[in-house]
PDB file of N, CA and C in Angstrom:
ATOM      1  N   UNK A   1       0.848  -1.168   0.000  1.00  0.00           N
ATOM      2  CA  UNK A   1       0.000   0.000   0.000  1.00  0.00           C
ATOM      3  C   UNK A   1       0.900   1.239   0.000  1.00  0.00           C
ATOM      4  N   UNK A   2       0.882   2.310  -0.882  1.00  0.00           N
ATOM      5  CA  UNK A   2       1.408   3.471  -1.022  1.00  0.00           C
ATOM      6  C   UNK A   2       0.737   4.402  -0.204  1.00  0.00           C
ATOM      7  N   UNK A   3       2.121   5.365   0.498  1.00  0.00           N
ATOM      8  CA  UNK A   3       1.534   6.348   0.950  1.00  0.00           C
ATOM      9  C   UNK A   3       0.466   7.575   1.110  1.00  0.00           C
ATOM     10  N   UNK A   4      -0.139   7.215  -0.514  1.00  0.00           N
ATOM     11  CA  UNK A   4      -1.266   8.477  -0.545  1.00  0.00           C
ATOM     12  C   UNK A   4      -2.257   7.441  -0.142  1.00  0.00           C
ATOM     13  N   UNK A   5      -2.721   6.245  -0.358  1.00  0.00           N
ATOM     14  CA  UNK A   5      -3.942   5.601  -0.062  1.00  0.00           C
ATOM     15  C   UNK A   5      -3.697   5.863   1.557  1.00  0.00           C
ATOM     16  N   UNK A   6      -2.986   5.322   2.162  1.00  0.00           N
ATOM     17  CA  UNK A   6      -2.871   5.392   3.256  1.00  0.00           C
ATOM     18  C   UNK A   6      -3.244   6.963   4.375  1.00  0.00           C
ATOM     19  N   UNK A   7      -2.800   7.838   3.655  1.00  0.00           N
ATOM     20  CA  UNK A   7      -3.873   9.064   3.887  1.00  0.00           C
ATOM     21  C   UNK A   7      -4.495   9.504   3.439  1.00  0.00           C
ATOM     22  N   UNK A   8      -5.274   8.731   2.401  1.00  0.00           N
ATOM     23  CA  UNK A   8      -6.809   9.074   2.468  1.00  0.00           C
ATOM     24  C   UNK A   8      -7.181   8.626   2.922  1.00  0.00           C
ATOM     25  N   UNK A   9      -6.965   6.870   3.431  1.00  0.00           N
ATOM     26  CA  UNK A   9      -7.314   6.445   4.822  1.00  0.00           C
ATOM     27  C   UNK A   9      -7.891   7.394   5.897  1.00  0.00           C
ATOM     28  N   UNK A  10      -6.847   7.587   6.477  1.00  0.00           N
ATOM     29  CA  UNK A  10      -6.315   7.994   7.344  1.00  0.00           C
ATOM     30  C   UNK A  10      -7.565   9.409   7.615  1.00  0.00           C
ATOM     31  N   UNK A  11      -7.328  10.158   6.795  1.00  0.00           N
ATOM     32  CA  UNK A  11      -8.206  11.481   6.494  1.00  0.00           C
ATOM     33  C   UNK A  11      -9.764  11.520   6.794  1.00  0.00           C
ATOM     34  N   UNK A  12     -10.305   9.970   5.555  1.00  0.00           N
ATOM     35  CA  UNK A  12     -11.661   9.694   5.877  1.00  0.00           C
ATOM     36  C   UNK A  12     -11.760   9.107   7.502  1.00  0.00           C
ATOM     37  N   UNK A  13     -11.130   8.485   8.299  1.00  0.00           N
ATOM     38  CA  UNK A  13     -11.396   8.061   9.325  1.00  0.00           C
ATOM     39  C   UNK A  13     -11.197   9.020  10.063  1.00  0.00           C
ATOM     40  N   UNK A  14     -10.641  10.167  10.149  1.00  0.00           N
ATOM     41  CA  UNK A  14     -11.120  11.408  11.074  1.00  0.00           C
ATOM     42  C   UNK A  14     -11.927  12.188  10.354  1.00  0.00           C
ATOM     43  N   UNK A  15     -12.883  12.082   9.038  1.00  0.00           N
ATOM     44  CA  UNK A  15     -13.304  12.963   9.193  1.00  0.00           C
ATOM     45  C   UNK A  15     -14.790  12.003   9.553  1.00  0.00           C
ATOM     46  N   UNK A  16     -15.007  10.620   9.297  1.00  0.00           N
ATOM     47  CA  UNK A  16     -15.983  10.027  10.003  1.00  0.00           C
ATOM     48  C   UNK A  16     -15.941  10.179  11.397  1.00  0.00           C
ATOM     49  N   UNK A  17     -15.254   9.862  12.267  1.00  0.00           N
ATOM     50  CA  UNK A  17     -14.658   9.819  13.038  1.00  0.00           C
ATOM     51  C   UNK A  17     -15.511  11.786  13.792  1.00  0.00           C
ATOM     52  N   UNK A  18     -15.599  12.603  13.300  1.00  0.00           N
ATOM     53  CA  UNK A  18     -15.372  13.828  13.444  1.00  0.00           C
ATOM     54  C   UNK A  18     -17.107  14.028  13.511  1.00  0.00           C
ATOM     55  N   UNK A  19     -17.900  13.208  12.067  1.00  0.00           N
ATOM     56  CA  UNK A  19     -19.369  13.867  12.046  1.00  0.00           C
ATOM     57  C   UNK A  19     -19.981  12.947  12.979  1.00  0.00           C
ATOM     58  N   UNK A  20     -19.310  11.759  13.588  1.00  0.00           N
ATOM     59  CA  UNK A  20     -20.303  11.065  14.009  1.00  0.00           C
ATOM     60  C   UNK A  20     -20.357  11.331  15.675  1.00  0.00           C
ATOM     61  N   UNK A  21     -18.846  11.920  15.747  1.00  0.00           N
ATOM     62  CA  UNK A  21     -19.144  12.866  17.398  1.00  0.00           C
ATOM     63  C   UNK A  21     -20.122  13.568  17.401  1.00  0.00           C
ATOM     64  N   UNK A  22     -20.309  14.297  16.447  1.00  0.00           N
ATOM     65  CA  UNK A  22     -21.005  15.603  16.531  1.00  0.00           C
ATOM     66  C   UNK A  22     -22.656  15.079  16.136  1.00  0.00           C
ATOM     67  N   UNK A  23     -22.961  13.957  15.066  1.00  0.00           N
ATOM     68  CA  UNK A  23     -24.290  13.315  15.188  1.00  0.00           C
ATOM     69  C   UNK A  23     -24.440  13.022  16.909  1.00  0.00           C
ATOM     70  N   UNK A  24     -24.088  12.029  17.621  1.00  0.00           N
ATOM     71  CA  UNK A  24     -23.774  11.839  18.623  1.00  0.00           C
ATOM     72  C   UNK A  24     -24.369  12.954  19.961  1.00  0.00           C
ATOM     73  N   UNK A  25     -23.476  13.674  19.800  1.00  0.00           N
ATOM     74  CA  UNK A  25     -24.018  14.690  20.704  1.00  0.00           C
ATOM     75  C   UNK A  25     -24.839  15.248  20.550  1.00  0.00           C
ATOM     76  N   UNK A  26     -25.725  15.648  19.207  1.00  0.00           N
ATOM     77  CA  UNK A  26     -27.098  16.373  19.246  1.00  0.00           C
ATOM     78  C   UNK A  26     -27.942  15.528  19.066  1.00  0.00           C
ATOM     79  N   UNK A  27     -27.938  14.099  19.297  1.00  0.00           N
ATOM     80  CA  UNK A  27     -29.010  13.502  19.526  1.00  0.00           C
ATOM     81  C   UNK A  27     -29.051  12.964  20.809  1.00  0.00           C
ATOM     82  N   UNK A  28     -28.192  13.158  21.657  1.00  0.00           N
ATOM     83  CA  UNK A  28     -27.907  12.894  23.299  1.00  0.00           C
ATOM     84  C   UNK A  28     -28.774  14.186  23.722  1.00  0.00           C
ATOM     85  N   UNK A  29     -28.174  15.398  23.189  1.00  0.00           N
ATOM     86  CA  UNK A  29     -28.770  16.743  23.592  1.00  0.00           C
ATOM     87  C   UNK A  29     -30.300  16.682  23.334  1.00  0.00           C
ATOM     88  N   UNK A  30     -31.028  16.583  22.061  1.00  0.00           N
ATOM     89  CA  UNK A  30     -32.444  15.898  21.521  1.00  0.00           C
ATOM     90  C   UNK A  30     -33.118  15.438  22.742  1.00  0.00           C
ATOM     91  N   UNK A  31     -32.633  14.108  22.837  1.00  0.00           N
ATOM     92  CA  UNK A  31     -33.198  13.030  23.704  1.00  0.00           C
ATOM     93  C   UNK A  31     -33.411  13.561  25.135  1.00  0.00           C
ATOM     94  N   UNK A  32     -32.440  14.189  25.725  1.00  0.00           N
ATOM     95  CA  UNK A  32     -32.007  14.713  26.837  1.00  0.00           C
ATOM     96  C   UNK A  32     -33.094  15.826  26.865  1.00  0.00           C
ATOM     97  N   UNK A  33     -33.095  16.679  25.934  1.00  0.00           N
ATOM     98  CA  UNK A  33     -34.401  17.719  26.316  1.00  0.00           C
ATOM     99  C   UNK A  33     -35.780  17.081  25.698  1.00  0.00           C
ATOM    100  N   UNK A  34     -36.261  16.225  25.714  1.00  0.00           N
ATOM    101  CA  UNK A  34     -37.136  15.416  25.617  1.00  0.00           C
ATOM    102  C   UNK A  34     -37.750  15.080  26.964  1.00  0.00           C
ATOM    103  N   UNK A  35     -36.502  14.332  27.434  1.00  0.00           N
ATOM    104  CA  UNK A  35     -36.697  14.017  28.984  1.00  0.00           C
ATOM    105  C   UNK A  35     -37.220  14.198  29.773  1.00  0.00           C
ATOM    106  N   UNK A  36     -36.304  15.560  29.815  1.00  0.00           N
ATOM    107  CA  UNK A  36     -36.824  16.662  31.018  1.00  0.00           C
ATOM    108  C   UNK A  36     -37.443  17.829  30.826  1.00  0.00           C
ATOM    109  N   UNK A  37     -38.233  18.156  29.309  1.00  0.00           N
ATOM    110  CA  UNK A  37     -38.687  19.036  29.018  1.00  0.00           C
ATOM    111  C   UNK A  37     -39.525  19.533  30.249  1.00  0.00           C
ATOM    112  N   UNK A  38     -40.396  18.880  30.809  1.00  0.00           N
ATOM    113  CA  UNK A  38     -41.394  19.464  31.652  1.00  0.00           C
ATOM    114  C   UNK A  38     -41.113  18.921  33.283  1.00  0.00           C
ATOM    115  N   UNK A  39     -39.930  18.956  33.837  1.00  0.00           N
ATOM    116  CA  UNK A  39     -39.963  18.218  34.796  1.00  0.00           C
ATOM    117  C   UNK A  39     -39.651  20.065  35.421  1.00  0.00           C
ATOM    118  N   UNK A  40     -40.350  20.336  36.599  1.00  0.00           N
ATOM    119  CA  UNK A  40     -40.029  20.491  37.743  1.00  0.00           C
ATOM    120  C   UNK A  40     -39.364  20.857  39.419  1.00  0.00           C
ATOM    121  N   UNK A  41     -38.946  21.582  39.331  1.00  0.00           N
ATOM    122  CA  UNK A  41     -37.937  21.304  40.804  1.00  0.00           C
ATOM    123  C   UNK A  41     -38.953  22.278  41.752  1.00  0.00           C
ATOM    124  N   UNK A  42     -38.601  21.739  43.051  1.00  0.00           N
ATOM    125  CA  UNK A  42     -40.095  22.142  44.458  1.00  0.00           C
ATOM    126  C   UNK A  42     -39.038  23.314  44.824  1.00  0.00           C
ATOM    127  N   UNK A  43     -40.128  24.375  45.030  1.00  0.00           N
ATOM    128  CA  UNK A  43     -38.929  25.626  45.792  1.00  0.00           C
ATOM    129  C   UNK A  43     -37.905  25.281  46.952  1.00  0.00           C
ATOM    130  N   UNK A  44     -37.222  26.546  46.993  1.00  0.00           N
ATOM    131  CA  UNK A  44     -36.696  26.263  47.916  1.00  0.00           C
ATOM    132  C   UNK A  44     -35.982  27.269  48.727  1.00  0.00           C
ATOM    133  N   UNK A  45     -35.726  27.233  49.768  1.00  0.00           N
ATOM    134  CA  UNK A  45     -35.243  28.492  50.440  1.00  0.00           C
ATOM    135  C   UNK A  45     -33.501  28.589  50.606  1.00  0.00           C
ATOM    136  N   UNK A  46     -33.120  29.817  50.662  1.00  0.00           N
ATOM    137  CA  UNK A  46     -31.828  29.433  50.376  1.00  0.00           C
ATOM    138  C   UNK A  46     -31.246  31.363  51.231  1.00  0.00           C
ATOM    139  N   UNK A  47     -30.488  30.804  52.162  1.00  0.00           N
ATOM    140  CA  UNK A  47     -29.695  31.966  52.881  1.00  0.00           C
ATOM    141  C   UNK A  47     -28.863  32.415  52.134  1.00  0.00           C
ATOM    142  N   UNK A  48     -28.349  33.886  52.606  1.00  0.00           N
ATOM    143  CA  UNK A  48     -28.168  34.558  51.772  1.00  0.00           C
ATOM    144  C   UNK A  48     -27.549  35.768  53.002  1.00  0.00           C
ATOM    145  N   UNK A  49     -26.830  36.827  52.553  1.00  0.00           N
ATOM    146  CA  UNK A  49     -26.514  37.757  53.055  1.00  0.00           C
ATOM    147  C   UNK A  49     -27.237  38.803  53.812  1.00  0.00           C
ATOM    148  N   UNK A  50     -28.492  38.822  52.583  1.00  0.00           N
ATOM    149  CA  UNK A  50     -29.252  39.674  53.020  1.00  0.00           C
ATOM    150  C   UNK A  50     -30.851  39.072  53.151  1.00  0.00           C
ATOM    151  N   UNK A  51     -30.614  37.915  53.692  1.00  0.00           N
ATOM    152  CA  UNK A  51     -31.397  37.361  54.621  1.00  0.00           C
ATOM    153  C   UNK A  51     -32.075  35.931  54.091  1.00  0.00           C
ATOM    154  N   UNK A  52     -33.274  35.720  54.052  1.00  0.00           N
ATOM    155  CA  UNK A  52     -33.730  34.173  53.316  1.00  0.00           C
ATOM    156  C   UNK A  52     -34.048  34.507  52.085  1.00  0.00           C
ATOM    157  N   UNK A  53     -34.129  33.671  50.743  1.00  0.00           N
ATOM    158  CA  UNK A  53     -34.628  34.213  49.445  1.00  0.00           C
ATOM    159  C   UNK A  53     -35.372  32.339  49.662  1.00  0.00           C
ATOM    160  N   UNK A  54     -36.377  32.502  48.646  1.00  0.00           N
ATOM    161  CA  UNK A  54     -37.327  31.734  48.286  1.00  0.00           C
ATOM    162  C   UNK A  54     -37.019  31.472  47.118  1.00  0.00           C
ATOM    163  N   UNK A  55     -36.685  30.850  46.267  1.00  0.00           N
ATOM    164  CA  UNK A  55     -36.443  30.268  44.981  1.00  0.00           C
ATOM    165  C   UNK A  55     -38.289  29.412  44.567  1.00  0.00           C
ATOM    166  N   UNK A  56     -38.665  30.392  44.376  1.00  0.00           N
ATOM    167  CA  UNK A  56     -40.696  29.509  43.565  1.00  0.00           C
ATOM    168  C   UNK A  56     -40.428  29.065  42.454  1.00  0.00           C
ATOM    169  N   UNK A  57     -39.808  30.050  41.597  1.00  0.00           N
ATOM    170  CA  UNK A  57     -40.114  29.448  39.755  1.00  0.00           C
ATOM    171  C   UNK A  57     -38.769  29.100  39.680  1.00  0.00           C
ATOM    172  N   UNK A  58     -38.299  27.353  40.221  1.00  0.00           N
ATOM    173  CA  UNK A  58     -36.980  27.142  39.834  1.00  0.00           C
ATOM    174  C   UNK A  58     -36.644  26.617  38.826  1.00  0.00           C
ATOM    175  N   UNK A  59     -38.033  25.979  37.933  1.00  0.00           N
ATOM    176  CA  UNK A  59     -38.073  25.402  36.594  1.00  0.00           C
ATOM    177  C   UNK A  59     -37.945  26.441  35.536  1.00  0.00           C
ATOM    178  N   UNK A  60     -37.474  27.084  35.153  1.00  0.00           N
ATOM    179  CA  UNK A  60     -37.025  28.316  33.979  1.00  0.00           C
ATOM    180  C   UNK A  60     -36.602  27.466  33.094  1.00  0.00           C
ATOM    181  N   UNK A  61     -36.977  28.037  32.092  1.00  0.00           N
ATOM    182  CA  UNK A  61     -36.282  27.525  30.809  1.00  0.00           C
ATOM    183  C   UNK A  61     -34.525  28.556  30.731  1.00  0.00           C
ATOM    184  N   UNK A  62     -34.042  27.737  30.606  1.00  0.00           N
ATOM    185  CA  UNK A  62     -32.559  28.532  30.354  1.00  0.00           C
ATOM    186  C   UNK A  62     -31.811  27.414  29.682  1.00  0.00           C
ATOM    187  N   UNK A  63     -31.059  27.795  28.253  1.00  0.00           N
ATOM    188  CA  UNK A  63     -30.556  26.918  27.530  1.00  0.00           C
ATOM    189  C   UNK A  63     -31.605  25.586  26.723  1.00  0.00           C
ATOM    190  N   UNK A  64     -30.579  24.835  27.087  1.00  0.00           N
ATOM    191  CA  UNK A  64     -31.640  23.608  26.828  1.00  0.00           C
ATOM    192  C   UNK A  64     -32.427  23.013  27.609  1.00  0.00           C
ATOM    193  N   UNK A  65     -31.895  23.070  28.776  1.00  0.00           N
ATOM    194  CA  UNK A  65     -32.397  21.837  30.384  1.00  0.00           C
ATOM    195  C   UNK A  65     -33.232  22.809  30.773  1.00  0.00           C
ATOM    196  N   UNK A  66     -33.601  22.493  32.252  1.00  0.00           N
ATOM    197  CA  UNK A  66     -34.580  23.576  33.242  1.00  0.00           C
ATOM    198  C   UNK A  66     -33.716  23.275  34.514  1.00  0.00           C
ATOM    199  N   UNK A  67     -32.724  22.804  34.283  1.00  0.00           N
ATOM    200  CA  UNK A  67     -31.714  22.555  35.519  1.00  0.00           C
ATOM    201  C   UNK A  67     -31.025  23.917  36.192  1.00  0.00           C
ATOM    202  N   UNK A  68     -31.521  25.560  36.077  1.00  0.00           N
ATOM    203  CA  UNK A  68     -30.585  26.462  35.857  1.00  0.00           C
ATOM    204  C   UNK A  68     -31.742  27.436  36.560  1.00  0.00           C
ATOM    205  N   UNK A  69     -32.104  27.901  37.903  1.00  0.00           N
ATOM    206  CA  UNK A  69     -32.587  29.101  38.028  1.00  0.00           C
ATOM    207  C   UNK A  69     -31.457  29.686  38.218  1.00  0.00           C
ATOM    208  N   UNK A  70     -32.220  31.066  37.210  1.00  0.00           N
ATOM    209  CA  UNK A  70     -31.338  32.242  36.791  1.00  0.00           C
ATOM    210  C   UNK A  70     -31.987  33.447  37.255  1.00  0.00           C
ATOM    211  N   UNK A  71     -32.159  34.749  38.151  1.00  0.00           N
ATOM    212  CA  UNK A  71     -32.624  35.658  38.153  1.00  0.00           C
ATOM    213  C   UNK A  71     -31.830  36.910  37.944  1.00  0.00           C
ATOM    214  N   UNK A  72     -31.705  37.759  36.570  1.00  0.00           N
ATOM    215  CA  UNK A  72     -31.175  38.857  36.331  1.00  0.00           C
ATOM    216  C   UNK A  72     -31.198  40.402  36.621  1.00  0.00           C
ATOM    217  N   UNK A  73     -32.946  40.229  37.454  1.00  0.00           N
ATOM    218  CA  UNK A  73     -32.647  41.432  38.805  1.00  0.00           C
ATOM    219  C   UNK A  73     -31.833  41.338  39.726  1.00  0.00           C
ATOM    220  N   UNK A  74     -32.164  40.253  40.498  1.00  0.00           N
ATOM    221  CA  UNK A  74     -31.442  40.297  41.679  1.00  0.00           C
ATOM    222  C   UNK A  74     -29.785  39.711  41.119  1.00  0.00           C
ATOM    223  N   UNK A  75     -29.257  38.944  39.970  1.00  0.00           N
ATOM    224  CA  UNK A  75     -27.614  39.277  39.398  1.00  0.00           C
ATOM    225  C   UNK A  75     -26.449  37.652  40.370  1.00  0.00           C
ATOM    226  N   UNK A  76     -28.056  36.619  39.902  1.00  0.00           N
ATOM    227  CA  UNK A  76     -27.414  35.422  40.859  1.00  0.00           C
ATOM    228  C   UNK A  76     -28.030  34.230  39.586  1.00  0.00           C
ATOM    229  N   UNK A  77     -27.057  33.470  39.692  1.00  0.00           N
ATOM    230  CA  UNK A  77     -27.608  31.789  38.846  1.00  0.00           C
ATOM    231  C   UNK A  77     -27.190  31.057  40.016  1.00  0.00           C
ATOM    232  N   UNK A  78     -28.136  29.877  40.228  1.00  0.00           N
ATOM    233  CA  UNK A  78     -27.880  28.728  40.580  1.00  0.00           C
ATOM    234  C   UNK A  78     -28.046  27.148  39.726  1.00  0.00           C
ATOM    235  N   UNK A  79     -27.415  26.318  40.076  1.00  0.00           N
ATOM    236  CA  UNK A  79     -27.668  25.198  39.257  1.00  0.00           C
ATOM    237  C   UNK A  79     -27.594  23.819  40.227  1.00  0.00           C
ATOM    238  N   UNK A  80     -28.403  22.942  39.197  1.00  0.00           N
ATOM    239  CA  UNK A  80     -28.738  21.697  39.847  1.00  0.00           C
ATOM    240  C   UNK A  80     -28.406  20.660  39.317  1.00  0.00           C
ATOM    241  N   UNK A  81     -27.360  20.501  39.438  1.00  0.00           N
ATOM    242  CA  UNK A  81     -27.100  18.880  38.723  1.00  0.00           C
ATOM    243  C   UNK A  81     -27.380  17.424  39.555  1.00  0.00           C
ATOM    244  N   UNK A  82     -27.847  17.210  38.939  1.00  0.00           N
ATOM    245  CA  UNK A  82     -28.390  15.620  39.541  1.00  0.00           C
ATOM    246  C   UNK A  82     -29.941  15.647  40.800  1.00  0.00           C
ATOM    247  N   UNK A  83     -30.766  16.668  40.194  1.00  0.00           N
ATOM    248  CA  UNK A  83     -31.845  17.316  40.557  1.00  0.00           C
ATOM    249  C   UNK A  83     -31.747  17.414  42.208  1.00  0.00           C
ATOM    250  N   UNK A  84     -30.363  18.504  42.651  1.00  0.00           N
ATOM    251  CA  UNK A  84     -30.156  18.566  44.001  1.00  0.00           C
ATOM    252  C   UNK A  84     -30.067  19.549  44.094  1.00  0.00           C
ATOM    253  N   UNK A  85     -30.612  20.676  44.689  1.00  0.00           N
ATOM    254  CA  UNK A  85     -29.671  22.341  44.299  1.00  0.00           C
ATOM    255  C   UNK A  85     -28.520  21.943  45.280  1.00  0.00           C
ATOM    256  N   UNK A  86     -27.413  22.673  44.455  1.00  0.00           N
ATOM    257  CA  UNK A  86     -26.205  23.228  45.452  1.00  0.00           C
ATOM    258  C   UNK A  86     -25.728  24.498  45.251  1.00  0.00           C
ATOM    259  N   UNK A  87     -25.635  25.208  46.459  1.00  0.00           N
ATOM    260  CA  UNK A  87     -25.876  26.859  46.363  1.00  0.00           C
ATOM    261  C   UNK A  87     -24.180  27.046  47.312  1.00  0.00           C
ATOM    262  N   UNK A  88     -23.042  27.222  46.165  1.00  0.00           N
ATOM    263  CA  UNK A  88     -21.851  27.934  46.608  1.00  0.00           C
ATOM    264  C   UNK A  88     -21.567  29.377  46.981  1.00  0.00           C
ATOM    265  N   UNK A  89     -21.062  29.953  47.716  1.00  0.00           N
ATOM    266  CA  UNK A  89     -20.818  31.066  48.285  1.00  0.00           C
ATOM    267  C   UNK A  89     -18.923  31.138  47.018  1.00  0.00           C
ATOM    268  N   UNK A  90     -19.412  32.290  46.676  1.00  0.00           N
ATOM    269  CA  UNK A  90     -18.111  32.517  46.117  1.00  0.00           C
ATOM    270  C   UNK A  90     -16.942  32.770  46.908  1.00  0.00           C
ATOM    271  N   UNK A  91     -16.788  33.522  48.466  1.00  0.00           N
ATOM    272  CA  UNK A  91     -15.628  33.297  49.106  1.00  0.00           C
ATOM    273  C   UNK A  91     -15.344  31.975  49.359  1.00  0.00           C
ATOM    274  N   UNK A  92     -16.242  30.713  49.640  1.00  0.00           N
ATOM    275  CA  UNK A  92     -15.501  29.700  49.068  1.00  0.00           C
ATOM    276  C   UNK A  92     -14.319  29.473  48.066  1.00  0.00           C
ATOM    277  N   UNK A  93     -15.337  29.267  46.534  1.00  0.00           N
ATOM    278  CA  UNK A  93     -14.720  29.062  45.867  1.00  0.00           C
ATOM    279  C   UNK A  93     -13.157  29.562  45.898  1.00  0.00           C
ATOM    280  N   UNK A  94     -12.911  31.056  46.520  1.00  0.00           N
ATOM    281  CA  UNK A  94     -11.678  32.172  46.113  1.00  0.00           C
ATOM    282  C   UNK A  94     -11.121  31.298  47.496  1.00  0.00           C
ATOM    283  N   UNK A  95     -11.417  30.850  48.370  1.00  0.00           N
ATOM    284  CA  UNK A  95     -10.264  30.663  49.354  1.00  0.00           C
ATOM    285  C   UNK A  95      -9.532  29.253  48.679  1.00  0.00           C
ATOM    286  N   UNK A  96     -10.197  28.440  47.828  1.00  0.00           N
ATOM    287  CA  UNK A  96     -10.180  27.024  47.196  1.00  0.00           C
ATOM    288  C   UNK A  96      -8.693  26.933  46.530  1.00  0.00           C
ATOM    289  N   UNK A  97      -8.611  28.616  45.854  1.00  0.00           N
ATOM    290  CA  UNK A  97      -7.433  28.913  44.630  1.00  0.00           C
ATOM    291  C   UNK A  97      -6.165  28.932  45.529  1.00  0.00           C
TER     292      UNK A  97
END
């Protein structure tokens, strides 16, 4: 086998290789907002500096998921992965570095 067959080989198998990641992931993404299109999360209360906040509408659409209350008055996102909230304090995070 001569070197040019060998990279066109080579070429077609990354560029298969390349569309079928990318098929792949937007039908994971598809399926995935399928899922959970209409699911849910129960409020919740959550301390705070300036005192208790109530999280009611934590199902927002944001992006693709509803995993993401976002409120752009008050200048705060939280997120829920694995339908748990976890609510970090950023001097955390900065003492972490």
């Amino acid at each position: 086998m001569d070197s040019i067959n060998e990279l066109k080989i080579v070429r077609y198998g990354i560029l298969v290789t390349i569309v079928t990641s990318v098929m792949g992931l937007v039908i994971y993404d598809l399926t995935y907002f399928q899922m959970h299109e209409n699911s849910s999360l129960e409020a919740v209360s959550v301390k705070s500096g300036f005192g208790d906040i109530t999280l009611s509408n934590t199902a927002q659409s944001y992006s693709i998921s509803n995993d993401i209350y976002q409120d752009k008055d008050l200048g705060f996102q939280i997120s829920t992965p694995n339908d748990i909230w976890q609510i970090r304090s950023m001097s955390d995070d900065l003492n972490n570095e």
